[in-house]
Protein backbone atom coordinates (compact mmCIF):
# COMPACT_ATOMS: atom_id res chain seq x y z
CA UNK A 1 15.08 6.76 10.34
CA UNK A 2 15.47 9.86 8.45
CA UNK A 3 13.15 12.26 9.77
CA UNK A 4 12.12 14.17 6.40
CA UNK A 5 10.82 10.82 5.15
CA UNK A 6 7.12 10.45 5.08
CA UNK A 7 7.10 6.93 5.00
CA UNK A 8 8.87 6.68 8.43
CA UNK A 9 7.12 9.33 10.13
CA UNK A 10 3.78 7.40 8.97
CA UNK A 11 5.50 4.05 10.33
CA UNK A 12 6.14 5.61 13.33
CA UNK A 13 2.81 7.29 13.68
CA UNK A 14 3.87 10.41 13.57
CA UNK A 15 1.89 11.55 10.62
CA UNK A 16 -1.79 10.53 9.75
CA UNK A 17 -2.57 7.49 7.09
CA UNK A 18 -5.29 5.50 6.65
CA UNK A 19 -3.82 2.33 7.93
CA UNK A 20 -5.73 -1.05 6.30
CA UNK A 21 -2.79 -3.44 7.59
CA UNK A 22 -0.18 -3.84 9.88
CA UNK A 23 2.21 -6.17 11.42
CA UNK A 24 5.52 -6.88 13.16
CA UNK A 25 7.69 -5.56 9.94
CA UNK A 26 4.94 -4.05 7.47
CA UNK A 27 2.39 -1.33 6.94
CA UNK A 28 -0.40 -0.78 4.14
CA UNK A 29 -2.16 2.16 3.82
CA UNK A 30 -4.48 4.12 1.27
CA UNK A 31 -2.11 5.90 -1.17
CA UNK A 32 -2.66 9.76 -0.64
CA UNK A 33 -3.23 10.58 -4.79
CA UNK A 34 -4.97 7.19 -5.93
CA UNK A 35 -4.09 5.95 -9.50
CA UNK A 36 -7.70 4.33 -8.61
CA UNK A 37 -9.77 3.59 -5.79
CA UNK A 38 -8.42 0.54 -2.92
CA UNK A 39 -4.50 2.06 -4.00
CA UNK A 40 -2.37 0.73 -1.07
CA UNK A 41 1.39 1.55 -0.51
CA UNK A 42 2.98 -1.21 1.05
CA UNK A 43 5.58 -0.23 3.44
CA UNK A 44 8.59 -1.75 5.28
CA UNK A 45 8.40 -0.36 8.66
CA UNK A 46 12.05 0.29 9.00
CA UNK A 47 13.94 2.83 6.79
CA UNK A 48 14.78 1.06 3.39
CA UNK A 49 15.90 3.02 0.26
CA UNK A 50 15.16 0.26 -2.36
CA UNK A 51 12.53 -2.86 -2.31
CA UNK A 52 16.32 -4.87 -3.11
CA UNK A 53 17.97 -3.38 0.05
CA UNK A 54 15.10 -5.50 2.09
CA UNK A 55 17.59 -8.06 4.16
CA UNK A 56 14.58 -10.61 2.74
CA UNK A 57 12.89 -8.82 0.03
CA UNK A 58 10.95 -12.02 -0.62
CA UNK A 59 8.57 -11.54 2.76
CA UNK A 60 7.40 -8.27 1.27
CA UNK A 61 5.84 -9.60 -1.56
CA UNK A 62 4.61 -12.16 0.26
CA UNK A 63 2.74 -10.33 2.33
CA UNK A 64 1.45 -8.01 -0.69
CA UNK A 65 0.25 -11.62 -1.86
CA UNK A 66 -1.85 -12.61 0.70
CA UNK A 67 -3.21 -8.55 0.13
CA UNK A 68 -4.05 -8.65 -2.89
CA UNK A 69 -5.86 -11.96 -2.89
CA UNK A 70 -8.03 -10.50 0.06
CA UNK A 71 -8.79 -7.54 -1.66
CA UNK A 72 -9.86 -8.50 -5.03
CA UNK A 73 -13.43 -9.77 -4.06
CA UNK A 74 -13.83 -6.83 -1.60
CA UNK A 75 -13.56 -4.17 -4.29
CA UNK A 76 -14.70 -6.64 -7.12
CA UNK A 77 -11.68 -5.39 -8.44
CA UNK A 78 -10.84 -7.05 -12.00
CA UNK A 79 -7.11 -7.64 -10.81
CA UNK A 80 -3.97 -5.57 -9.30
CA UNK A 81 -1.33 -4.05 -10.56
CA UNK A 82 1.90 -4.11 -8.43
CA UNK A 83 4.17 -1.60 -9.27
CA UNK A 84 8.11 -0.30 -7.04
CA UNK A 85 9.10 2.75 -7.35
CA UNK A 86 10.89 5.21 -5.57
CA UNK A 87 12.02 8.80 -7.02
CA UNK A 88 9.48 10.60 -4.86
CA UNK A 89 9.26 9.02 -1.60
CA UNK A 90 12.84 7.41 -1.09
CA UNK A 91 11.67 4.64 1.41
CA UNK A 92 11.38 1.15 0.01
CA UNK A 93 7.30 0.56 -1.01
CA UNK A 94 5.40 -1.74 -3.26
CA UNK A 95 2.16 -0.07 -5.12
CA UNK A 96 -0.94 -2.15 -4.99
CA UNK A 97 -3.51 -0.83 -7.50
CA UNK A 98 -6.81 -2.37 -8.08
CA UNK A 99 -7.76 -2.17 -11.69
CA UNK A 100 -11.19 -2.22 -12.84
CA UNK A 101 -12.60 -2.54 -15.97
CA UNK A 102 -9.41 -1.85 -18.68
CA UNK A 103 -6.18 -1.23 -17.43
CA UNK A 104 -5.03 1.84 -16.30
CA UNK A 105 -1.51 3.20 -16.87
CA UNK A 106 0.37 3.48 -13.41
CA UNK A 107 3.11 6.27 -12.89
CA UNK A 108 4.61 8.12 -10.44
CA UNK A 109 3.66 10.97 -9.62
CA UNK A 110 -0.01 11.27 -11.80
CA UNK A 111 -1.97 10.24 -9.10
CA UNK A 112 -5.11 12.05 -7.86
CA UNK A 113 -7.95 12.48 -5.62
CA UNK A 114 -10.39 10.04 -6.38
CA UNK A 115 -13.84 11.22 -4.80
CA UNK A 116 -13.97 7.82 -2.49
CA UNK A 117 -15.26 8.08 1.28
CA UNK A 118 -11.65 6.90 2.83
CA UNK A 119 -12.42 6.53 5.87
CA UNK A 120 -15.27 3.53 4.58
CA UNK A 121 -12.89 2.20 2.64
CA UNK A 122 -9.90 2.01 5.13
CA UNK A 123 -12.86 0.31 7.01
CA UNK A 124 -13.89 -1.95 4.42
CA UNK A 125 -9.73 -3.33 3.99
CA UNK A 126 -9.03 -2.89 7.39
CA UNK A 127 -11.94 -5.51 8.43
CA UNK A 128 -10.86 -8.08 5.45
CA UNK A 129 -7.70 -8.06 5.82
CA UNK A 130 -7.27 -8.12 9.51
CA UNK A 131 -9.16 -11.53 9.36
CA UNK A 132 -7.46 -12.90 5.99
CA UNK A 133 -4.09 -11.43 6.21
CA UNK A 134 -3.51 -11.85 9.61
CA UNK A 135 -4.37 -15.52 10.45
């Protein structure tokens, strides 16, 4: 685990997130600089560079899956974008990014803060998906 990488020190607990899911090999959390509100990174907890260097990159978006069809009713969100990317935070993530209303463009990098209460909506995840994610 590289220790400059965010990603691993969040895994690890060693730097604050607001956490909506975890298990066994995977963390989601509220994306620092929202492309809108609900944006969750979706995080291998072990050091990966690239989503395609997961030994079984399949049982990521698996679990970003079962996320996403939690989430949509929650934040009466119209659907998700799912976006990998990778040139700022080299750790292995998946995007999840509620869109409502007309698309928004998704890029890294052009995220901001979105005037949300994050602590209600880590709440608000955190209590949906800990019943329909984790079953």
């Amino acid at each position: 685990m590289p220790s400059d990488c965010i990603f691993c020190r969040i895994a690890a607990g060693r730097e604050p997130a607001f956490i909506v899911y975890e298990d066994a090999q995977f963390l989601a959390f509220l994306d620092k600089y929202p492309q809108s509100p609900g944006h969750l990174q979706l995080i291998p907890k072990t050091h990966v560079r690239w989503i395609y260097d997961l030994p079984e990159m399949g049982t990521i978006f698996s679990v970003a899956q079962r996320i996403i069809r939690a989430i949509i009713p929650v934040l009466s969100a119209d659907h998700i974008s799912v976006g990998t990317f990778g040139r700022e935070v080299h750790h292995a993530h998946i995007w999840i990014v509620p869109q409502y209303g007309r698309d928004r463009k998704i890029s890294e990098g052009s995220g901001r803060p979105i005037e949300e209460d994050r602590v209600k909506m880590m709440q608000k995840l955190r209590a949906v998906l800990s019943k329909e994610v984790s079953k």
